[in-house]
Protein backbone atom coordinates (compact mmCIF):
# COMPACT_ATOMS: atom_id res chain seq x y z
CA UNK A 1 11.53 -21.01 -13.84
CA UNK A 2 8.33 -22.95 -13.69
CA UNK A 3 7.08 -26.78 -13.14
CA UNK A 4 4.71 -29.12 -13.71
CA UNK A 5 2.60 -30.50 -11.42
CA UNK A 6 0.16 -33.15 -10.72
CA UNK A 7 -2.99 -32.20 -8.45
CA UNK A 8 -6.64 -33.92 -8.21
CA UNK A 9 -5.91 -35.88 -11.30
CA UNK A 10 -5.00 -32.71 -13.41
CA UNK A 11 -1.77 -31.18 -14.19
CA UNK A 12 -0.59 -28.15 -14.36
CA UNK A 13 1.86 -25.17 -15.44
CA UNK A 14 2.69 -23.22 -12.41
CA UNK A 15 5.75 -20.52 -11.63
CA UNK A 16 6.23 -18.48 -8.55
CA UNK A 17 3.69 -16.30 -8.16
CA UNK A 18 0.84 -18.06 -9.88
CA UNK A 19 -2.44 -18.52 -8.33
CA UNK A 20 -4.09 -21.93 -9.75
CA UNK A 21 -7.29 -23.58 -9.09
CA UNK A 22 -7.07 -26.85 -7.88
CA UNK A 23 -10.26 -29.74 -6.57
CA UNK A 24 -10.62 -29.28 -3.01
CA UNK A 25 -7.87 -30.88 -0.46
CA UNK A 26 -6.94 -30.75 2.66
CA UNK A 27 -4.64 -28.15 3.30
CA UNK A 28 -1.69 -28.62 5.15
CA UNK A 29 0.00 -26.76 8.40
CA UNK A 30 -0.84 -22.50 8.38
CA UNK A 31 -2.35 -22.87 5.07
CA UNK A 32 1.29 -23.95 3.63
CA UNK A 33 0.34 -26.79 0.70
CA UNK A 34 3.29 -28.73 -0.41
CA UNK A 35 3.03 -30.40 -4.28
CA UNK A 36 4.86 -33.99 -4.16
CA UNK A 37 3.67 -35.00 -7.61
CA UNK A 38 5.97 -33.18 -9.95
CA UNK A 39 6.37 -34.11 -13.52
CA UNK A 40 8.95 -31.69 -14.80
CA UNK A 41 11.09 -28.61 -13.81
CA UNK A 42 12.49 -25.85 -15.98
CA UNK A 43 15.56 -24.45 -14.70
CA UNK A 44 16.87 -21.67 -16.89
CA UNK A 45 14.62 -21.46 -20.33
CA UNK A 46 14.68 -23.49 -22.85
CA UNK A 47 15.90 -26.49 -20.69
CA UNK A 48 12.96 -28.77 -19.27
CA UNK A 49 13.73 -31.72 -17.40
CA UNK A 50 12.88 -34.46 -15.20
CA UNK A 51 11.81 -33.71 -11.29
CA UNK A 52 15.08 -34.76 -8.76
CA UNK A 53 14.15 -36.18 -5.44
CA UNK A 54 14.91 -32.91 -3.65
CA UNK A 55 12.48 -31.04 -6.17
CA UNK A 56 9.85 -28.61 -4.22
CA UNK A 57 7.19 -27.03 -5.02
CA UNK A 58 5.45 -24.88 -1.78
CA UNK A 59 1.89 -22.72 -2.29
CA UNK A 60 0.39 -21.11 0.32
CA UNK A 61 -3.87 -21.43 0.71
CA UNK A 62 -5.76 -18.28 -0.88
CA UNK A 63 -9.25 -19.39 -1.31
CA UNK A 64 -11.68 -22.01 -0.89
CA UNK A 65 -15.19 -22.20 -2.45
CA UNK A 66 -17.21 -23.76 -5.02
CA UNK A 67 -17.32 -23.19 -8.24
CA UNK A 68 -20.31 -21.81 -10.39
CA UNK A 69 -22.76 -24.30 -10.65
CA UNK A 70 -22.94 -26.80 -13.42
CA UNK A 71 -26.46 -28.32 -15.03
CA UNK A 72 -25.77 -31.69 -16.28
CA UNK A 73 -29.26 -32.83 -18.43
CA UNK A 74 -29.74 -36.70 -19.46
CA UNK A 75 -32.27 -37.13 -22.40
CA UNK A 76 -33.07 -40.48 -23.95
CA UNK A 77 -35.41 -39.87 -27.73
CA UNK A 78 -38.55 -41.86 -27.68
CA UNK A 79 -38.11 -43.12 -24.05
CA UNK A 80 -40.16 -40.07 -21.96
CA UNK A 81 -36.37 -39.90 -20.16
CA UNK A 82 -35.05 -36.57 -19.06
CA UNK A 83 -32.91 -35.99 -15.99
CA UNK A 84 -31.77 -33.09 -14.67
CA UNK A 85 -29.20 -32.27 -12.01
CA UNK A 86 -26.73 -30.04 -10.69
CA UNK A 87 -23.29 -30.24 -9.72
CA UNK A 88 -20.98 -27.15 -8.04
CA UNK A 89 -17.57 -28.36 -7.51
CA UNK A 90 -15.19 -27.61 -4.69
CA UNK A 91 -11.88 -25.59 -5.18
CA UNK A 92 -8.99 -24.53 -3.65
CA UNK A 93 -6.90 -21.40 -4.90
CA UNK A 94 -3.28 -21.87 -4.14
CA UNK A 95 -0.74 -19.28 -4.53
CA UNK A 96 2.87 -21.28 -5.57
CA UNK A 97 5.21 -19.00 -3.31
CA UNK A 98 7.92 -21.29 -3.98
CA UNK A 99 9.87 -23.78 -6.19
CA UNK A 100 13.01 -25.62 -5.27
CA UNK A 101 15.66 -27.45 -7.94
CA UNK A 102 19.07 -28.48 -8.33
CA UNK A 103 20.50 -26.06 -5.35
CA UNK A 104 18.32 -23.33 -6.82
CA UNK A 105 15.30 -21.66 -4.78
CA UNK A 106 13.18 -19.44 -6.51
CA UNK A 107 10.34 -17.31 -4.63
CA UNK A 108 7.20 -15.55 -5.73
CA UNK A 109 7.70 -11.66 -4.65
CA UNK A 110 5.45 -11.01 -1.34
CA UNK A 111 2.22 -9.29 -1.14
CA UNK A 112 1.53 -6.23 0.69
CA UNK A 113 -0.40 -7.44 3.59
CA UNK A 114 -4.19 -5.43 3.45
CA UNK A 115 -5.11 -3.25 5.60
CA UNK A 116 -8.25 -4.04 7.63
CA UNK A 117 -10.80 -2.16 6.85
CA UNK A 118 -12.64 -0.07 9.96
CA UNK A 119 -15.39 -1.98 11.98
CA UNK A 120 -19.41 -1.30 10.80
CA UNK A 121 -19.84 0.17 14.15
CA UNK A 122 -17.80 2.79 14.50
CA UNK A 123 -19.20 4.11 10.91
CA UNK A 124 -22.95 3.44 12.22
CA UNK A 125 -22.10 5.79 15.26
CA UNK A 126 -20.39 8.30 13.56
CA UNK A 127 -23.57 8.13 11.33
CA UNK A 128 -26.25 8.20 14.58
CA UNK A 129 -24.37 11.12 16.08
CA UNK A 130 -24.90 13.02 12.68
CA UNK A 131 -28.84 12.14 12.52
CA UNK A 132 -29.33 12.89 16.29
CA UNK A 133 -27.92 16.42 16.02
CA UNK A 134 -29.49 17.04 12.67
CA UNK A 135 -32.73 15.97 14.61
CA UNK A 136 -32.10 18.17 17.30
CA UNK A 137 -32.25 21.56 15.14
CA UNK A 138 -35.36 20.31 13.43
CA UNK A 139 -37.11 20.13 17.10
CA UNK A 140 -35.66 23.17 18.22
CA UNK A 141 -37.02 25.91 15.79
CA UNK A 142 -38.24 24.91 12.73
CA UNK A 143 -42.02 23.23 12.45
CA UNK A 144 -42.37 20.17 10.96
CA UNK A 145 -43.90 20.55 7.37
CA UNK A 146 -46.86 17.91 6.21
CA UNK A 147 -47.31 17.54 2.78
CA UNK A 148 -50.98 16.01 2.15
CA UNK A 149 -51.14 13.32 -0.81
CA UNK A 150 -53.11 14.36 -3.72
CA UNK A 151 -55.87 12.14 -4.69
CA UNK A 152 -55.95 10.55 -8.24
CA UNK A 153 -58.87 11.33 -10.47
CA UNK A 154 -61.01 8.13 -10.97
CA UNK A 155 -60.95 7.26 -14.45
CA UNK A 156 -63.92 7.08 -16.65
CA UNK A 157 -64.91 3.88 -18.12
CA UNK A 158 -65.23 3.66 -21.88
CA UNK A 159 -68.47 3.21 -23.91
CA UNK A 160 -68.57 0.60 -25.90
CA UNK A 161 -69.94 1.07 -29.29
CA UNK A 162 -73.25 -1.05 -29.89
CA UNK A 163 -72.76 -4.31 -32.42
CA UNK A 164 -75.20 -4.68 -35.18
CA UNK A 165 -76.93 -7.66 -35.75
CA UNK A 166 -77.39 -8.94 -39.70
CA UNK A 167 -80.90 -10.09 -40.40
């Protein structure tokens, strides 16, 4: 089962499941996007076919961000013309969770939800409380141990080797 979509003046190939770039829009209620441009809808395979009024296709909001950044040079021969400028364009990752046609709902499989992972602090106090005992034996019994830098020899300059003049 997949469809064909229209979004930011591009179309694509999407089936539940697939994550797909599209231009930066504004996303619609709990990060649920609805697609109401669809071309065409494949039922069962080999059978492609025109999108019914009561055709759906649902993603759900992944990602937003900008894409890597694009240099985009002008240059006009003979003229002393160069221009130079940069472009990073705005994206939206949706995941299609859902397509809807002809009495017949198919849905992407769901994704085990990730596990948060533990707050910086408690790992930077379990990490303190490690250092403050470890200090503690150090200022108990044993003496601190300086080590004293050794000094570089100064280097000797080279002689340079007297030119002869030609008479």
């Amino acid at each position: 089962m997949y469809a064909v979509i229209r979004a930011g003046g591009k179309q694509y190939r999407v089936a539940p499941g697939d994550v797909i770039r599209v231009e930066s829009f504004a996303t619609g209620t709990d990060g649920q996007v609805s697609f109401p441009d669809i071309l065409a809808v494949s039922g069962t395979e080999g059978q492609v076919g025109k999108a019914l009024a009561e055709t759906r296709v649902v993603g759900e909001v992944v990602e937003e961000g900008r894409s890597p950044k694009i240099l985009v040079f002008h240059y006009k021969r003979k003229k002393q013309y160069k221009k130079l400028r940069g472009h990073r364009q705005s994206f939206t990752a949706v995941r299609i969770t859902e397509i809807t046609h002809d009495g017949q709902n198919f849905k992407a499989p769901e994704l085990a939800k990730k596990q948060p992972k533990p707050k910086k602090a408690a790992a930077e106090r379990e990490h303190q409380s490690h250092e403050h005992h470890s200090e503690e034996k150090s200022a108990k019994g044993h003496a601190k141990k300086s080590h004293a830098k050794k000094k570089a020899a100064p280097k000797k300059a080279a002689k340079k080797a007297a030119s002869k003049k030609k008479k």
